[in-house]
C-alpha atoms as a PDB file:
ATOM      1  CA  UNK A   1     -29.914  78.688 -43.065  1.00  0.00           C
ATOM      2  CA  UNK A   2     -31.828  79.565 -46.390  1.00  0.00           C
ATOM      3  CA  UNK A   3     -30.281  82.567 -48.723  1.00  0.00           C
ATOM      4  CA  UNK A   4     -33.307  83.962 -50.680  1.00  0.00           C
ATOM      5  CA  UNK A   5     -31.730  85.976 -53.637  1.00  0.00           C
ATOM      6  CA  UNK A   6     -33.287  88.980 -55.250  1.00  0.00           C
ATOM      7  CA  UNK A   7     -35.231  88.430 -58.448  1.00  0.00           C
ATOM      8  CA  UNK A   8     -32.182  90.376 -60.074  1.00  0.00           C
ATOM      9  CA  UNK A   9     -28.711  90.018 -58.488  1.00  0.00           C
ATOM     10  CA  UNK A  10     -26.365  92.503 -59.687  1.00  0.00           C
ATOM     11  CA  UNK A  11     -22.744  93.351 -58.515  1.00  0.00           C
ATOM     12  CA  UNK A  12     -24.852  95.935 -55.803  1.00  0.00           C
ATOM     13  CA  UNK A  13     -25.406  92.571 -54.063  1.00  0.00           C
ATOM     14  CA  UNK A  14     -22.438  91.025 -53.865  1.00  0.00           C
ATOM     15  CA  UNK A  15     -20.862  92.871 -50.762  1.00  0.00           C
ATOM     16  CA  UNK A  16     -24.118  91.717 -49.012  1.00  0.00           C
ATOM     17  CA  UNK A  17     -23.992  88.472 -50.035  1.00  0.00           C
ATOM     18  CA  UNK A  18     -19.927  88.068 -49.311  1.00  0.00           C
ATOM     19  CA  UNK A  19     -20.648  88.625 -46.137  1.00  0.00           C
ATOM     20  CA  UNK A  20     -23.184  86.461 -45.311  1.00  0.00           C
ATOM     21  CA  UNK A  21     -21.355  83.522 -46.663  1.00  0.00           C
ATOM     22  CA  UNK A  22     -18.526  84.783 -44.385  1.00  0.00           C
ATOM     23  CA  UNK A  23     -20.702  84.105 -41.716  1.00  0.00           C
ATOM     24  CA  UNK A  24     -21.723  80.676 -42.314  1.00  0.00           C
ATOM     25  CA  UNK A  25     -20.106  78.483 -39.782  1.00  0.00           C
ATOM     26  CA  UNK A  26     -18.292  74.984 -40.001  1.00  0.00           C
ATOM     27  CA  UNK A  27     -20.361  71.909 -39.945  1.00  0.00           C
ATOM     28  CA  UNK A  28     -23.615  73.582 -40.971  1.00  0.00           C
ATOM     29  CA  UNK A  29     -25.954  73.576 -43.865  1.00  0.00           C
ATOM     30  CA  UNK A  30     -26.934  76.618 -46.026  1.00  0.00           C
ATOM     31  CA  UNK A  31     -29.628  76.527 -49.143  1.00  0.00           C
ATOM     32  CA  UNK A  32     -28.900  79.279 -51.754  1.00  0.00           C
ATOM     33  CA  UNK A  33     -32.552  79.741 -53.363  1.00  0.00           C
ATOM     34  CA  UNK A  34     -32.284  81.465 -56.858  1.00  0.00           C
ATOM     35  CA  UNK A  35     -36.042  79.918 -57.419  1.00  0.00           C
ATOM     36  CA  UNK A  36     -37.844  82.852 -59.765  1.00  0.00           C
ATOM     37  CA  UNK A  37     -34.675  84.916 -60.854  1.00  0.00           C
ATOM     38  CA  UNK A  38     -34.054  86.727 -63.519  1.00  0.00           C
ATOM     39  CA  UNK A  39     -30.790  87.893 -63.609  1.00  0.00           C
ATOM     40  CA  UNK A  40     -27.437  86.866 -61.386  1.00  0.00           C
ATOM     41  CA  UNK A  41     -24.234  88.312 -61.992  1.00  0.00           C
ATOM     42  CA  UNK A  42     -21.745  86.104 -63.290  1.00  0.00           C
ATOM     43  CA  UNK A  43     -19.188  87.667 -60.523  1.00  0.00           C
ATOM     44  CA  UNK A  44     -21.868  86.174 -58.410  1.00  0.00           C
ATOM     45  CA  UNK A  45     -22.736  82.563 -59.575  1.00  0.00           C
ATOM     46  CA  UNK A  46     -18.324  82.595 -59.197  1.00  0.00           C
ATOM     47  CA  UNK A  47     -18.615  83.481 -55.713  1.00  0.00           C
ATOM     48  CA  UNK A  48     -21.107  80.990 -54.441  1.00  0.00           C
ATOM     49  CA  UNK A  49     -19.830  78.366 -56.790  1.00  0.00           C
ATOM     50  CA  UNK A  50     -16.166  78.735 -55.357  1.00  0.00           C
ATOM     51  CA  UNK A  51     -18.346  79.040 -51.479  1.00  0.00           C
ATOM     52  CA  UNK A  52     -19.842  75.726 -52.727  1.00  0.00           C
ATOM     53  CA  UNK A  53     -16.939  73.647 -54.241  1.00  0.00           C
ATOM     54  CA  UNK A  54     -13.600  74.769 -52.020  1.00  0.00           C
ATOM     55  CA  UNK A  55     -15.099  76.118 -48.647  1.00  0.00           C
ATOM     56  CA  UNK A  56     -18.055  74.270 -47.786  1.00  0.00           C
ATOM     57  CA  UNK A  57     -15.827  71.075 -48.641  1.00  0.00           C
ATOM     58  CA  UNK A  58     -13.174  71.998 -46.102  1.00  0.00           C
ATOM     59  CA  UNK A  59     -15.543  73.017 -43.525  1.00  0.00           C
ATOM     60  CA  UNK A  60     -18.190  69.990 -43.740  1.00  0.00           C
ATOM     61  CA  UNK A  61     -21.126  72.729 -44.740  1.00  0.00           C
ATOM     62  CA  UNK A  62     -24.074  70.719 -46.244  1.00  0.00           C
ATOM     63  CA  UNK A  63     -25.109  72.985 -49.517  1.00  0.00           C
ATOM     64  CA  UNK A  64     -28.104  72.918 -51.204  1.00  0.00           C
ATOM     65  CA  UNK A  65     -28.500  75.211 -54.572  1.00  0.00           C
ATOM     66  CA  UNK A  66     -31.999  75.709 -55.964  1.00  0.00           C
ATOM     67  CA  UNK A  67     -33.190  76.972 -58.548  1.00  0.00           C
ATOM     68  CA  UNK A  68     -30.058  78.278 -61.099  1.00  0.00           C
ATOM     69  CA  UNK A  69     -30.295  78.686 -64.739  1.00  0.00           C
ATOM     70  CA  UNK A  70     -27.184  77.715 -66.930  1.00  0.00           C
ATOM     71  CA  UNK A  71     -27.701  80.714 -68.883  1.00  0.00           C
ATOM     72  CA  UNK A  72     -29.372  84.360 -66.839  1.00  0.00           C
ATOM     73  CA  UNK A  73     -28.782  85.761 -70.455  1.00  0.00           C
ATOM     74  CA  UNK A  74     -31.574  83.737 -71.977  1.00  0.00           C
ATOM     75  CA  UNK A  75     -33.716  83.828 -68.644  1.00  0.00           C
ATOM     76  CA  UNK A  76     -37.415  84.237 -70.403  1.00  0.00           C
ATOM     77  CA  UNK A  77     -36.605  80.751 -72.865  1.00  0.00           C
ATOM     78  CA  UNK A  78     -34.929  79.505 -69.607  1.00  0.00           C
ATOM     79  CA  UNK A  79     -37.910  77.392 -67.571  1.00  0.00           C
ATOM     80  CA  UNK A  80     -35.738  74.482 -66.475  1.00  0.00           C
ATOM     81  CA  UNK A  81     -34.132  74.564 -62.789  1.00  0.00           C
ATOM     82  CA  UNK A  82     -30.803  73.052 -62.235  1.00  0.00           C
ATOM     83  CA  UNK A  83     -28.844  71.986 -59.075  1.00  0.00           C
ATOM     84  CA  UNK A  84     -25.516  73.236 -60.617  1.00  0.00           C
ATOM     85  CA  UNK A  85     -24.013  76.626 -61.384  1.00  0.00           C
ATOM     86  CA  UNK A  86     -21.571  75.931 -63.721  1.00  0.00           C
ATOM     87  CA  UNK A  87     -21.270  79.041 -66.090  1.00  0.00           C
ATOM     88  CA  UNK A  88     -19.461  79.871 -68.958  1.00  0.00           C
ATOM     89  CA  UNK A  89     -17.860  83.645 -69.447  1.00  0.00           C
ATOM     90  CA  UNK A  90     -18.723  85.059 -72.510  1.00  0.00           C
ATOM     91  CA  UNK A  91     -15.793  86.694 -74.367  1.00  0.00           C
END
Protein backbone atom coordinates (compact mmCIF):
# COMPACT_ATOMS: atom_id res chain seq x y z
CA UNK A 1 0.00 0.00 0.00
CA UNK A 2 1.46 3.54 -0.93
CA UNK A 3 0.01 6.78 1.13
CA UNK A 4 0.50 9.77 -1.26
CA UNK A 5 0.19 12.93 1.03
CA UNK A 6 -1.09 16.27 -0.09
CA UNK A 7 1.47 18.88 -1.04
CA UNK A 8 0.22 20.64 2.29
CA UNK A 9 -0.99 18.43 5.18
CA UNK A 10 -2.79 20.31 7.71
CA UNK A 11 -4.79 19.10 10.83
CA UNK A 12 -8.00 18.91 7.98
CA UNK A 13 -6.11 15.72 7.05
CA UNK A 14 -5.50 14.03 9.88
CA UNK A 15 -9.00 12.32 10.47
CA UNK A 16 -8.42 10.97 6.89
CA UNK A 17 -5.24 9.87 7.38
CA UNK A 18 -6.05 8.20 11.09
CA UNK A 19 -8.11 6.17 9.49
CA UNK A 20 -6.34 4.82 6.88
CA UNK A 21 -3.53 3.79 9.09
CA UNK A 22 -6.33 2.12 11.14
CA UNK A 23 -6.84 0.09 8.32
CA UNK A 24 -3.53 -1.20 7.60
CA UNK A 25 -3.42 -4.81 8.50
CA UNK A 26 -0.78 -7.04 10.39
CA UNK A 27 2.07 -8.42 8.47
CA UNK A 28 1.87 -5.95 5.59
CA UNK A 29 3.89 -3.17 4.16
CA UNK A 30 2.77 0.50 3.74
CA UNK A 31 5.05 3.48 2.04
CA UNK A 32 4.10 6.97 3.39
CA UNK A 33 5.28 9.28 0.33
CA UNK A 34 5.74 12.97 1.52
CA UNK A 35 8.00 13.33 -1.89
CA UNK A 36 7.22 17.26 -3.04
CA UNK A 37 5.55 18.63 0.26
CA UNK A 38 5.43 21.64 1.55
CA UNK A 39 3.93 21.68 4.68
CA UNK A 40 2.93 18.62 7.30
CA UNK A 41 1.50 19.25 10.51
CA UNK A 42 3.56 18.46 13.32
CA UNK A 43 0.30 16.64 14.95
CA UNK A 44 0.85 14.68 11.83
CA UNK A 45 4.59 13.70 11.42
CA UNK A 46 3.55 12.48 15.54
CA UNK A 47 0.97 10.31 14.26
CA UNK A 48 2.76 8.40 11.58
CA UNK A 49 5.96 8.46 13.53
CA UNK A 50 4.20 6.76 16.64
CA UNK A 51 2.22 4.35 13.45
CA UNK A 52 5.88 3.74 12.45
CA UNK A 53 7.88 3.11 15.72
CA UNK A 54 5.13 1.29 18.27
CA UNK A 55 2.46 -0.27 15.85
CA UNK A 56 4.03 -1.38 12.82
CA UNK A 57 6.70 -3.03 15.28
CA UNK A 58 4.07 -5.06 17.09
CA UNK A 59 2.25 -6.00 14.07
CA UNK A 60 5.33 -7.01 11.66
CA UNK A 61 4.18 -4.01 9.06
CA UNK A 62 7.18 -3.35 6.70
CA UNK A 63 7.32 0.75 6.57
CA UNK A 64 8.84 2.69 4.17
CA UNK A 65 8.89 6.75 4.67
CA UNK A 66 9.89 8.88 1.69
CA UNK A 67 10.50 11.90 1.24
CA UNK A 68 10.26 14.00 4.93
CA UNK A 69 11.97 17.15 5.71
CA UNK A 70 13.40 17.65 9.34
CA UNK A 71 12.12 21.03 9.31
CA UNK A 72 8.32 21.88 7.04
CA UNK A 73 9.06 25.41 8.58
CA UNK A 74 12.05 26.04 6.38
CA UNK A 75 10.54 23.93 3.39
CA UNK A 76 11.85 26.34 0.32
CA UNK A 77 15.90 26.09 1.88
CA UNK A 78 14.82 22.45 2.61
CA UNK A 79 15.97 20.26 -0.77
CA UNK A 80 17.34 17.25 1.08
CA UNK A 81 14.96 14.05 1.59
CA UNK A 82 15.28 12.03 4.67
CA UNK A 83 14.06 8.51 5.69
CA UNK A 84 13.28 9.73 9.28
CA UNK A 85 10.66 11.97 10.85
CA UNK A 86 12.06 12.88 13.87
CA UNK A 87 10.77 16.48 14.74
CA UNK A 88 11.34 18.83 17.26
CA UNK A 89 8.24 21.06 18.83
CA UNK A 90 8.92 24.47 18.83
CA UNK A 91 8.07 26.25 22.12
Amino acid sequence: MVIKLAEEVSFLNKAAIKKTIKNIKPESSVTFDASKKSFIAVDVLDMIQEFANVRAREENIDVKLIGFKTNYKEYANDQHSHITITHRRAI
